[in-house]
PDB file of N, CA and C in Angstrom:
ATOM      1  N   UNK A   1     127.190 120.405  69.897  1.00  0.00           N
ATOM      2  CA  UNK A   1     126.283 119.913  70.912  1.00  0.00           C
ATOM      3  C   UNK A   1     126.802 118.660  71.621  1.00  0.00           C
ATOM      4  N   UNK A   2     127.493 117.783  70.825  1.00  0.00           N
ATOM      5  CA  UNK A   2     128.155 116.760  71.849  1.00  0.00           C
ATOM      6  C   UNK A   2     128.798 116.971  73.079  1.00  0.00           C
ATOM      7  N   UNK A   3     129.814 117.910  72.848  1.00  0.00           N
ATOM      8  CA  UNK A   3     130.219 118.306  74.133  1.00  0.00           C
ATOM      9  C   UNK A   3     129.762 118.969  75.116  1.00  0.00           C
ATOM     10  N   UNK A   4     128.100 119.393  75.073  1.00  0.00           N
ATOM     11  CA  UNK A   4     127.542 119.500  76.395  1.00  0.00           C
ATOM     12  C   UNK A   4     127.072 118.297  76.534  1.00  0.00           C
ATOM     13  N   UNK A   5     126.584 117.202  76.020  1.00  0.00           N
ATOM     14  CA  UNK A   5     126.157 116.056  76.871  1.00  0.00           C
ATOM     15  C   UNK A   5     126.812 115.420  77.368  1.00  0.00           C
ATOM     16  N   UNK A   6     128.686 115.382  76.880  1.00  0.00           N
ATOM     17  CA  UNK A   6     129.960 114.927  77.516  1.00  0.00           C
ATOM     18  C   UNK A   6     129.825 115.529  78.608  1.00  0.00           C
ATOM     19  N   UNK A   7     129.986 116.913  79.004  1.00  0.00           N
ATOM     20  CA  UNK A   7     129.661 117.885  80.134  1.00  0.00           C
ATOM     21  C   UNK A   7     129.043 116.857  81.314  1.00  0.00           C
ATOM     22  N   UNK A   8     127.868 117.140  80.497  1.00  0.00           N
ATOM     23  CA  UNK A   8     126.668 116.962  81.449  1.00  0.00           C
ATOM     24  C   UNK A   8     126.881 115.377  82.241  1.00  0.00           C
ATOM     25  N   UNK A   9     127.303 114.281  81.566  1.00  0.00           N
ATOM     26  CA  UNK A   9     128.109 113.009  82.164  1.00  0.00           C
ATOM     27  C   UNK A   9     128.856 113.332  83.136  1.00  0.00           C
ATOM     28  N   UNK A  10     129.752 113.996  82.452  1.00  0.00           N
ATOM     29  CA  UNK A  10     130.895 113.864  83.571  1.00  0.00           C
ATOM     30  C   UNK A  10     130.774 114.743  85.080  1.00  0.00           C
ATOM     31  N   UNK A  11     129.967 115.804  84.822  1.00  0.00           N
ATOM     32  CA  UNK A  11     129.507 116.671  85.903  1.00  0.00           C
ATOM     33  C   UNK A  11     128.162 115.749  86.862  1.00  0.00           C
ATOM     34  N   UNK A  12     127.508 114.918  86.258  1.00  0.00           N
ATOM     35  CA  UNK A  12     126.425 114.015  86.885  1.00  0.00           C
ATOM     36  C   UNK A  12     127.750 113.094  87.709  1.00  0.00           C
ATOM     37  N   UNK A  13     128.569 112.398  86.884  1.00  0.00           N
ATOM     38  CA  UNK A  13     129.003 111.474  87.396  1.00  0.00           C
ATOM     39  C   UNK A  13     130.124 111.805  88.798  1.00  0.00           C
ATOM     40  N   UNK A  14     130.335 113.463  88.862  1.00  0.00           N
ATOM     41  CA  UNK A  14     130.460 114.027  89.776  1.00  0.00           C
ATOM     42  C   UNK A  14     129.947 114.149  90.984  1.00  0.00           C
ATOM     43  N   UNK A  15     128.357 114.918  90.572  1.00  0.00           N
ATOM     44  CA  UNK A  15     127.493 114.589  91.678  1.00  0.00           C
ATOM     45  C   UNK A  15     127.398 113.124  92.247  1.00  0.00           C
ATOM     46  N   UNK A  16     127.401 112.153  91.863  1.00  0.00           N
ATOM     47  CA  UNK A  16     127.338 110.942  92.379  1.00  0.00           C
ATOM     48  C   UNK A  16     128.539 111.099  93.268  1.00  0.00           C
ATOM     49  N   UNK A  17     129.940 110.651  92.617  1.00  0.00           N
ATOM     50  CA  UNK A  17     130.753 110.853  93.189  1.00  0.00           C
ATOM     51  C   UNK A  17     130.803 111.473  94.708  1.00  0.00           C
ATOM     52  N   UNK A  18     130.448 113.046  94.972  1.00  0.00           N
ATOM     53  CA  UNK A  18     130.648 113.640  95.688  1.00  0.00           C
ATOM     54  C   UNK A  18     129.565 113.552  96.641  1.00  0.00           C
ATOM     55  N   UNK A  19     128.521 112.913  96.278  1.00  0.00           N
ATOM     56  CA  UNK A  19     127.339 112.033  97.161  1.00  0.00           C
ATOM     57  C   UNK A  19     127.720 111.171  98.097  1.00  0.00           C
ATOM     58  N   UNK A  20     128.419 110.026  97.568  1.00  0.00           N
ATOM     59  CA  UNK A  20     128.620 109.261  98.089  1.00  0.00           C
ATOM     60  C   UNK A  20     130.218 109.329  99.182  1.00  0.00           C
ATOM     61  N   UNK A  21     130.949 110.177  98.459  1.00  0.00           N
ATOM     62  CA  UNK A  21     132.266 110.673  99.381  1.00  0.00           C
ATOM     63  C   UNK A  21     131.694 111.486 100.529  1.00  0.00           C
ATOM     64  N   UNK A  22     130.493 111.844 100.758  1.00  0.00           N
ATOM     65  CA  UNK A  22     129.806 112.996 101.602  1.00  0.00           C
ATOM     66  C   UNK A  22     129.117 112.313 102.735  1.00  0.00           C
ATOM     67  N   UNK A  23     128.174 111.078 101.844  1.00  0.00           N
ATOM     68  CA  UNK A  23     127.876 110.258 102.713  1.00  0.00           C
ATOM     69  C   UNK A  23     128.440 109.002 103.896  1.00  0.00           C
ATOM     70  N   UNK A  24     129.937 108.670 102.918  1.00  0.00           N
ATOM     71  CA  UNK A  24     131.112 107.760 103.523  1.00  0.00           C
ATOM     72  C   UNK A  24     131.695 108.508 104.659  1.00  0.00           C
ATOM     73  N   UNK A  25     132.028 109.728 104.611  1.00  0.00           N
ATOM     74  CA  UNK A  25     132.823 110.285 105.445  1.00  0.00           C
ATOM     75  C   UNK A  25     131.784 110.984 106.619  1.00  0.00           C
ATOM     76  N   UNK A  26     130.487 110.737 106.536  1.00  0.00           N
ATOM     77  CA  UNK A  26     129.374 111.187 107.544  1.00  0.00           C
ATOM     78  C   UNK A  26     129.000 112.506 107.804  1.00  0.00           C
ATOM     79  N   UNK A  27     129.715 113.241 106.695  1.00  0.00           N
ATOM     80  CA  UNK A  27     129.441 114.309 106.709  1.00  0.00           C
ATOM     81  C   UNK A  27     128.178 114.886 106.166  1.00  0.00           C
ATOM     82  N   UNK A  28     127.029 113.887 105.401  1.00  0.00           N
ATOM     83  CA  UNK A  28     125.526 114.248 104.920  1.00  0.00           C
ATOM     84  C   UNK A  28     124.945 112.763 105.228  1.00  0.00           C
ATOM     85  N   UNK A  29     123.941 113.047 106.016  1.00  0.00           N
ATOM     86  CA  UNK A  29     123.017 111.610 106.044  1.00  0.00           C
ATOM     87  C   UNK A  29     122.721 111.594 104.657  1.00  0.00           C
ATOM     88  N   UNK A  30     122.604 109.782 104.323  1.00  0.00           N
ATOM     89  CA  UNK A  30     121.916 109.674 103.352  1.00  0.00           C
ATOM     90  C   UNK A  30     120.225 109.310 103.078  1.00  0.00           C
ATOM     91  N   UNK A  31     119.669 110.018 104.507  1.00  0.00           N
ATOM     92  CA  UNK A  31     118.490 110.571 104.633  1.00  0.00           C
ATOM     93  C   UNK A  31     117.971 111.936 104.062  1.00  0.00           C
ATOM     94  N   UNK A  32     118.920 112.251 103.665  1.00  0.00           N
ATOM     95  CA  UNK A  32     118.909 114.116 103.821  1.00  0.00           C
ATOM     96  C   UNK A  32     118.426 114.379 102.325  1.00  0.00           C
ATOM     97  N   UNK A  33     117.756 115.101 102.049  1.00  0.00           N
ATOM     98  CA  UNK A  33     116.832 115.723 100.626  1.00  0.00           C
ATOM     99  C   UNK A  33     118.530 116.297 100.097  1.00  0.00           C
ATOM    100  N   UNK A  34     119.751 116.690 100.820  1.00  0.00           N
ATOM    101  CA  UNK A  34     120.741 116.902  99.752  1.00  0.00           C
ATOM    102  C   UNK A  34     121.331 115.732  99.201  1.00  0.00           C
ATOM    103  N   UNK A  35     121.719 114.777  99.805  1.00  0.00           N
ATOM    104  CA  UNK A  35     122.283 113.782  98.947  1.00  0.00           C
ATOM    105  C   UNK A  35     121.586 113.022  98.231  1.00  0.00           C
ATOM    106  N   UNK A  36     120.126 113.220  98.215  1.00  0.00           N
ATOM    107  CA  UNK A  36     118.891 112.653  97.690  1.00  0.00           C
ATOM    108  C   UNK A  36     119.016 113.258  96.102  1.00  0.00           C
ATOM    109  N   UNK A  37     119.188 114.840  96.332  1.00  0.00           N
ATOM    110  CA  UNK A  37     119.464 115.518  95.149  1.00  0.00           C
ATOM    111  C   UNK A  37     120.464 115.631  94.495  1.00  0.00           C
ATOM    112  N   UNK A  38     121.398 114.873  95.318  1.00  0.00           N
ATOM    113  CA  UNK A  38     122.897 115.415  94.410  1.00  0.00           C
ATOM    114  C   UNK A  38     122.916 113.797  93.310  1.00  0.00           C
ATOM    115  N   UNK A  39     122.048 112.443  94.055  1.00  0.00           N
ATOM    116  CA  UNK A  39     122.194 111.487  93.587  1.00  0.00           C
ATOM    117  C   UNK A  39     120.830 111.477  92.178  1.00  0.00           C
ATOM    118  N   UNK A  40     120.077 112.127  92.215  1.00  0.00           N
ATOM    119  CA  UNK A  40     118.937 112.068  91.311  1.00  0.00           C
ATOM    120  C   UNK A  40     119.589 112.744  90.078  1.00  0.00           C
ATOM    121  N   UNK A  41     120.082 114.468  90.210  1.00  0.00           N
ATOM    122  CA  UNK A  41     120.408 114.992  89.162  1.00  0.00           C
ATOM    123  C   UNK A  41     121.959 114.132  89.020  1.00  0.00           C
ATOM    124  N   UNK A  42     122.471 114.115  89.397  1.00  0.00           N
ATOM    125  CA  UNK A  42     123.692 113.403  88.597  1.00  0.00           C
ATOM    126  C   UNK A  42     123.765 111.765  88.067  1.00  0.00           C
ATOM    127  N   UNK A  43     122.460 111.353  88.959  1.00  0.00           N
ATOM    128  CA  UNK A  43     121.929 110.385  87.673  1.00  0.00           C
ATOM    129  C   UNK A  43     121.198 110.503  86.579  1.00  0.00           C
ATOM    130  N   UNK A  44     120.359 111.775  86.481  1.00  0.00           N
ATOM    131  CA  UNK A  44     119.739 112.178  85.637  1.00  0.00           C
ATOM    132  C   UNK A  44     120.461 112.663  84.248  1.00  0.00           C
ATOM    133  N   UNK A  45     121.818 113.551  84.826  1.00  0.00           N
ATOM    134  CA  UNK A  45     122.634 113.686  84.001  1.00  0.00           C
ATOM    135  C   UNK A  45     123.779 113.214  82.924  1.00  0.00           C
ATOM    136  N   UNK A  46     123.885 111.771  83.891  1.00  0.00           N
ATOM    137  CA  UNK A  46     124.232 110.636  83.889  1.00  0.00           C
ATOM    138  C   UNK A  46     123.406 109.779  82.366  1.00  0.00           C
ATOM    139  N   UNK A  47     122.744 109.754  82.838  1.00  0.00           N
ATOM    140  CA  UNK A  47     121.411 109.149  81.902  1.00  0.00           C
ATOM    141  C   UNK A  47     121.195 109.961  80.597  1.00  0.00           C
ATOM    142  N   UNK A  48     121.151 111.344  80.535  1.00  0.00           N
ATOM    143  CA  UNK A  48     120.909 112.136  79.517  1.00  0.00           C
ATOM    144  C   UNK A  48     122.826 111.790  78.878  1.00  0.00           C
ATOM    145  N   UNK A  49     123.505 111.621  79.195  1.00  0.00           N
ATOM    146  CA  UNK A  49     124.646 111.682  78.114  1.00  0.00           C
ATOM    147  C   UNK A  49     125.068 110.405  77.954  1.00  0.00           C
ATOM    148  N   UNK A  50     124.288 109.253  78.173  1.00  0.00           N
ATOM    149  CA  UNK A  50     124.021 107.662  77.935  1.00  0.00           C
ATOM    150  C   UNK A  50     123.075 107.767  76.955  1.00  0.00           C
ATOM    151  N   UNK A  51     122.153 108.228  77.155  1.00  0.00           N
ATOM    152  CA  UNK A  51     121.333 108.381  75.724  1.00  0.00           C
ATOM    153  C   UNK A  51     121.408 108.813  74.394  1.00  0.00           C
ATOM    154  N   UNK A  52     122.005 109.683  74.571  1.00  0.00           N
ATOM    155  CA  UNK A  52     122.693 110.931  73.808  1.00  0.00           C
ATOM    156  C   UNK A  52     123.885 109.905  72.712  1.00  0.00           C
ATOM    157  N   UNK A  53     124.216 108.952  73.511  1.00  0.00           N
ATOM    158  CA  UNK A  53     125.523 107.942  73.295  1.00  0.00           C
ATOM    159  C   UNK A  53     124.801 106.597  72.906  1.00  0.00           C
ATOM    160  N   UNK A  54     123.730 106.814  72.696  1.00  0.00           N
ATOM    161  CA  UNK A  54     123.008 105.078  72.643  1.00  0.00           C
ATOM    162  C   UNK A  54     123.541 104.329  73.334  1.00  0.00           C
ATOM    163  N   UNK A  55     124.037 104.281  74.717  1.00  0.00           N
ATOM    164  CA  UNK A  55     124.474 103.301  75.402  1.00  0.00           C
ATOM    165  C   UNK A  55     123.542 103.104  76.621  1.00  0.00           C
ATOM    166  N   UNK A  56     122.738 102.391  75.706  1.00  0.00           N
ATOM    167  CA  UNK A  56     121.021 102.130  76.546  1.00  0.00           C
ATOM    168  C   UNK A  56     121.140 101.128  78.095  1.00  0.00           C
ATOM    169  N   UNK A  57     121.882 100.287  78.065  1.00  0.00           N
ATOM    170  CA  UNK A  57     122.216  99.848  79.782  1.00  0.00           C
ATOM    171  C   UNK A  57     122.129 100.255  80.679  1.00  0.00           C
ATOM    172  N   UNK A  58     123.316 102.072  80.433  1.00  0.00           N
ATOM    173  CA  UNK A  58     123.663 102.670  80.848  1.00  0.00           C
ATOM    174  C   UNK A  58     122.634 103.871  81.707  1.00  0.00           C
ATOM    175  N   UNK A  59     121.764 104.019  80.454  1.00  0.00           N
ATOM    176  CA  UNK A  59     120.597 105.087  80.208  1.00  0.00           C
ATOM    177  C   UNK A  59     119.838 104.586  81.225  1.00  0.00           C
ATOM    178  N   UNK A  60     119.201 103.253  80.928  1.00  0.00           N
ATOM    179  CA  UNK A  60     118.412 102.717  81.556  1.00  0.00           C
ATOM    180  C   UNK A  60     118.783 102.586  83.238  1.00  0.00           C
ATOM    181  N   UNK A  61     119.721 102.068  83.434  1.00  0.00           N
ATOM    182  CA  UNK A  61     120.350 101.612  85.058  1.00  0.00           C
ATOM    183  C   UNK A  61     120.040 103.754  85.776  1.00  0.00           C
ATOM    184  N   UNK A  62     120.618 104.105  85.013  1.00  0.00           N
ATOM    185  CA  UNK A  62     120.611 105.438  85.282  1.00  0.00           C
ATOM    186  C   UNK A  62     118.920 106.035  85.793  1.00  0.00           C
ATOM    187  N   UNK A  63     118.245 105.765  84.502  1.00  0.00           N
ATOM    188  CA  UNK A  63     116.884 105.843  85.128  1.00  0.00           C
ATOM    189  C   UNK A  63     115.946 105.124  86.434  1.00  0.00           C
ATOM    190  N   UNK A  64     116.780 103.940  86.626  1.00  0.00           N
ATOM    191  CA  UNK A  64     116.044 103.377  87.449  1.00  0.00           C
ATOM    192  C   UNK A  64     116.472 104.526  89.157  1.00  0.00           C
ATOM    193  N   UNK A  65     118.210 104.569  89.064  1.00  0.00           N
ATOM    194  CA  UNK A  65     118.728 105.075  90.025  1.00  0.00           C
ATOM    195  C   UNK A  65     118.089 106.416  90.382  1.00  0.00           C
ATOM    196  N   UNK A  66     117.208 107.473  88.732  1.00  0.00           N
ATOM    197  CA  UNK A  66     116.654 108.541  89.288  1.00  0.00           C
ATOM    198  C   UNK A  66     115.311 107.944  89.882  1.00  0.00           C
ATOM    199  N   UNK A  67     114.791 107.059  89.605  1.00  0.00           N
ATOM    200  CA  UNK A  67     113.456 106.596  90.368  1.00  0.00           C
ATOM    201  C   UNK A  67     113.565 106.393  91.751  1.00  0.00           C
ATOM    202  N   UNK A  68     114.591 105.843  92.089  1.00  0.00           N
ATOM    203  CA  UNK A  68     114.884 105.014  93.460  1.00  0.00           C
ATOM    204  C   UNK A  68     115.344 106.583  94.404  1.00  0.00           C
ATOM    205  N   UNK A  69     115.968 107.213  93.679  1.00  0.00           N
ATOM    206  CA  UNK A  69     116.125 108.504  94.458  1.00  0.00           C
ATOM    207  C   UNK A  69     114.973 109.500  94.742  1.00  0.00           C
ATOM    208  N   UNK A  70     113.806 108.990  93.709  1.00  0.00           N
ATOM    209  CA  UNK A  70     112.951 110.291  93.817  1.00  0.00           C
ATOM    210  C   UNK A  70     111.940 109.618  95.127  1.00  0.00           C
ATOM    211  N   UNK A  71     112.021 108.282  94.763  1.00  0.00           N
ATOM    212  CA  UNK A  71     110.953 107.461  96.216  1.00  0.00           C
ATOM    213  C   UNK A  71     111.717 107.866  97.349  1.00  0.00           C
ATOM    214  N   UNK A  72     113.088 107.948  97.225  1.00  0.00           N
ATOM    215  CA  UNK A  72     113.715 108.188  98.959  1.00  0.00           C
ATOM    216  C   UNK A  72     113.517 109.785  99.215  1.00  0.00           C
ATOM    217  N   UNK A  73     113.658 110.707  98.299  1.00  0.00           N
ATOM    218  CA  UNK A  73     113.670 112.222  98.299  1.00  0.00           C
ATOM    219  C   UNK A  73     112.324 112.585  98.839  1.00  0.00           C
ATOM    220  N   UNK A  74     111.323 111.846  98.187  1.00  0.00           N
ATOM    221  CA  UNK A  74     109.795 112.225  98.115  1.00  0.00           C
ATOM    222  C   UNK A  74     109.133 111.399  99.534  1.00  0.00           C
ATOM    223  N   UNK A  75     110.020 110.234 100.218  1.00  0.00           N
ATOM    224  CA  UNK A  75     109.307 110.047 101.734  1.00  0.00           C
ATOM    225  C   UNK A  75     110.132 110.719 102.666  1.00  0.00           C
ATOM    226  N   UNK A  76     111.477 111.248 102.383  1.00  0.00           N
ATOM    227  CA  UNK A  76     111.948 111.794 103.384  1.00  0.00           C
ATOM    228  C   UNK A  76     111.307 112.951 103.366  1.00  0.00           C
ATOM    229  N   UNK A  77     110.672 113.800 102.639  1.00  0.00           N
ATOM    230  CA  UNK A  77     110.372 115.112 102.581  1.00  0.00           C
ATOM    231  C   UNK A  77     108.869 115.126 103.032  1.00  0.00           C
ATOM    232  N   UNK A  78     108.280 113.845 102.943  1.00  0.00           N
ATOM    233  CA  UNK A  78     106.656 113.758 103.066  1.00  0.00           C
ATOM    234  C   UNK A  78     107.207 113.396 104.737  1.00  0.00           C
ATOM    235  N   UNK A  79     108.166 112.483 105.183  1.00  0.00           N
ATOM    236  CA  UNK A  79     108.556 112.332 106.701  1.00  0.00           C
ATOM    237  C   UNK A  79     108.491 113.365 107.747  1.00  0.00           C
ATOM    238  N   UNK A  80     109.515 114.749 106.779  1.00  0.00           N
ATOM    239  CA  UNK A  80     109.761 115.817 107.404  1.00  0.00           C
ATOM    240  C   UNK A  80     108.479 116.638 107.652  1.00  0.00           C
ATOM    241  N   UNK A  81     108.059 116.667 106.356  1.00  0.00           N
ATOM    242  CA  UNK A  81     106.260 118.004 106.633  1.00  0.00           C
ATOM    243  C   UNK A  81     105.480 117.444 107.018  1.00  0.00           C
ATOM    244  N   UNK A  82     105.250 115.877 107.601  1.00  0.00           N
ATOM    245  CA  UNK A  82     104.584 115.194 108.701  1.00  0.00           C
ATOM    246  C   UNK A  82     104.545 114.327 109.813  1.00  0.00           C
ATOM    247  N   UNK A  83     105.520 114.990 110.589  1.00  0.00           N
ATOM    248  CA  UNK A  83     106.304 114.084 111.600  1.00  0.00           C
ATOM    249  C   UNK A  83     105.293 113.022 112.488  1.00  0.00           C
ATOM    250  N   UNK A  84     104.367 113.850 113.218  1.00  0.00           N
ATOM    251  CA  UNK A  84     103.399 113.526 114.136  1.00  0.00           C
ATOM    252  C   UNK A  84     103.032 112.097 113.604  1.00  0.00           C
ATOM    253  N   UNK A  85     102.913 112.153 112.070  1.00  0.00           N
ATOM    254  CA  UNK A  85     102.130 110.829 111.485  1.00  0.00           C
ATOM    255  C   UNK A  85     103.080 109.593 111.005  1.00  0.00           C
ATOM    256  N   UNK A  86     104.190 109.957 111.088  1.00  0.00           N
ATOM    257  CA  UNK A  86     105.041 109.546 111.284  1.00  0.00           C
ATOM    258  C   UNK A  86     105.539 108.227 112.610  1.00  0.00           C
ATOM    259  N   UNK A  87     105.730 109.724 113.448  1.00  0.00           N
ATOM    260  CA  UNK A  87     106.001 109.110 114.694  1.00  0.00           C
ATOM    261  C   UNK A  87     104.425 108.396 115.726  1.00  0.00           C
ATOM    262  N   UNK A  88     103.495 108.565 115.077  1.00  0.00           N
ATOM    263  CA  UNK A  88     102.336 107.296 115.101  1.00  0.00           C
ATOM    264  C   UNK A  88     102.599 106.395 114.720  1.00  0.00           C
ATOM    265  N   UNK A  89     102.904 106.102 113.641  1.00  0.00           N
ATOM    266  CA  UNK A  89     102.918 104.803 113.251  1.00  0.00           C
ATOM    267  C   UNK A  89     103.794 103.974 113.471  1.00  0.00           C
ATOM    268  N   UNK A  90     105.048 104.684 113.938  1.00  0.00           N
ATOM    269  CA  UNK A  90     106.231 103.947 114.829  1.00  0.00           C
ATOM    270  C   UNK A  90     105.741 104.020 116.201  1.00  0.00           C
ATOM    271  N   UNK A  91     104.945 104.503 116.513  1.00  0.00           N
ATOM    272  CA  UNK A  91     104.249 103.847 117.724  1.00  0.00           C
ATOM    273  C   UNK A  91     103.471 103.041 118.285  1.00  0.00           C
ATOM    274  N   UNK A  92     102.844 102.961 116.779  1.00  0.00           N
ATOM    275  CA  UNK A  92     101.936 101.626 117.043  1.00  0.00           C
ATOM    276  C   UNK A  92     102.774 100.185 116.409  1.00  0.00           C
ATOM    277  N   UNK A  93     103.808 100.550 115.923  1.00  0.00           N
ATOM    278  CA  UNK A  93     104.737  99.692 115.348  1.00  0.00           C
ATOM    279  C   UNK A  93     105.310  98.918 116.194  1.00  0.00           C
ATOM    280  N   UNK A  94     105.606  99.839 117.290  1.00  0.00           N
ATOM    281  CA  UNK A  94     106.614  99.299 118.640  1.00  0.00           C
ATOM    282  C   UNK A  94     105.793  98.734 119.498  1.00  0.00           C
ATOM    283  N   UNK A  95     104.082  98.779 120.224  1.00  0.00           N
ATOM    284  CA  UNK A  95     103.428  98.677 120.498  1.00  0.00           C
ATOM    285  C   UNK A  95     103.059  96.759 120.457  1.00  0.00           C
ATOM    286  N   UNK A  96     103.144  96.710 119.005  1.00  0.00           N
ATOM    287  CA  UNK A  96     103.095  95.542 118.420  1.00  0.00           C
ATOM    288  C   UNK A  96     103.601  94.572 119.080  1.00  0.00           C
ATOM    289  N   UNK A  97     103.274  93.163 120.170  1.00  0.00           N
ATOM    290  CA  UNK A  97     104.554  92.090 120.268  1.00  0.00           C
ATOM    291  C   UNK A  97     104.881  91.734 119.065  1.00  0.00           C
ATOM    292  N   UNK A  98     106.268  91.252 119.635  1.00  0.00           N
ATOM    293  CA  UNK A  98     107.227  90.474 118.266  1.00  0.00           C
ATOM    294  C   UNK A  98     105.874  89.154 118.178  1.00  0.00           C
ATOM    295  N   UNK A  99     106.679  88.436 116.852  1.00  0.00           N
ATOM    296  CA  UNK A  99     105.375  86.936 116.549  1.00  0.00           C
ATOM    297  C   UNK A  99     105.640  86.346 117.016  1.00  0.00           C
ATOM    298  N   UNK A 100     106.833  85.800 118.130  1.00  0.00           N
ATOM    299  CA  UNK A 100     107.315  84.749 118.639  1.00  0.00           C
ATOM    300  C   UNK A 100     106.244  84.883 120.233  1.00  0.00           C
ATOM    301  N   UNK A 101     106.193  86.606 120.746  1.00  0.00           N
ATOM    302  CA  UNK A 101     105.330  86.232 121.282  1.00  0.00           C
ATOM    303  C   UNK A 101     103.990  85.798 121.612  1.00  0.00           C
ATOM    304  N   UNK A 102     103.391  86.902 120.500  1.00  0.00           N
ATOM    305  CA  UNK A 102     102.268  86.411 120.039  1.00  0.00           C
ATOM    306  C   UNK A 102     102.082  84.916 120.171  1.00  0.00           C
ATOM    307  N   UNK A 103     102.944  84.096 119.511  1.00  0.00           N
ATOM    308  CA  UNK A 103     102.794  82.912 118.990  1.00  0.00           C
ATOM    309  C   UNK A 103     102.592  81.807 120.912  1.00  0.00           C
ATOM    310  N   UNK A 104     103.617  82.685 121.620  1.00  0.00           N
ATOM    311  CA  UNK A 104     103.706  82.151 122.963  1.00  0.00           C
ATOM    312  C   UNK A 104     102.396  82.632 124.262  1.00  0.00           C
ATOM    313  N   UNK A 105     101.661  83.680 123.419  1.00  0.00           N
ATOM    314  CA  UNK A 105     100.204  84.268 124.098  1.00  0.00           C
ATOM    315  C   UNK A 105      99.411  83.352 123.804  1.00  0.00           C
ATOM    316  N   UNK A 106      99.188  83.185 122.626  1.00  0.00           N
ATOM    317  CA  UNK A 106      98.459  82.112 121.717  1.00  0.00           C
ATOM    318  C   UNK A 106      97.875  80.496 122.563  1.00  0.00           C
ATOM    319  N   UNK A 107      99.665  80.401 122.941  1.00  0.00           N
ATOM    320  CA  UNK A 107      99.415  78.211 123.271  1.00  0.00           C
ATOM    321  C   UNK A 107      99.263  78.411 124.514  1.00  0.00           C
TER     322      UNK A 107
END
C-alpha cells in the first residue's frame, strides 16, 4: 500500500506542475474550472501522501491549497451559471464615484 500513496504524490504533484506550466504559457486561464481542478486534486493528492508520511506541514499547507481552490472553482462556476448577476453588480460597482470624488462632491 505505500506505493500507491507514493503514486498518488507524485501524480498530484504533477497535476500542480502541469497547472501551473498551462497557466504560465497562457494556454488555460487561471479562471477556468480546469486549472481550478487540476490544482485541487493534485493538491488533494498531494496531501493524502503527506499524511500517509506524517509529514503534517506538508498535509496541512496542502489542505489549505485544496480550500483556496475549491473557493476559486466554486465562484467561477457560480460566475458562469449566473452571469446577469454578476455583470449587475459590476455595474453598480462602476457606477460608484471613486472616494476622492465623493470626498470632492462633499466640500
Amino acid at each position: 500500500m505505500p506505493g500507491l500513496f507514493d503514486a498518488a504524490g507524485w501524480i498530484g504533484g504533477a497535476l500542480v506542475a502541469i497547472a501551473y506550466v498551462l497557466v504560465s504559457s497562457r494556454r488555460l486561464s487561471a479562471e477556468s474550472p480546469a486549472f481550478q481542478a487540476l490544482n485541487i486534486l493534485g493538491a488533494a493528492m498531494v496531501g493524502i501522501a503527506s499524511l500517509h508520511q506524517h509529514a503534517m506541514p506538508s498535509a496541512g499547507w496542502n489542505l489549505v491549497w485544496v480550500l483556496i481552490g475549491l473557493q476559486s472553482f466554486l465562484g467561477t462556476v457560480l460566475r458562469r451559471s449566473h452571469p446577469r448577476a454578476t455583470l449587475t453588480h459590476r455595474k453598480a460597482e462602476s457606477t460608484q464615484p471613486e472616494p476622492a470624488a465623493r470626498e470632492l462632491a462633499a466640500a
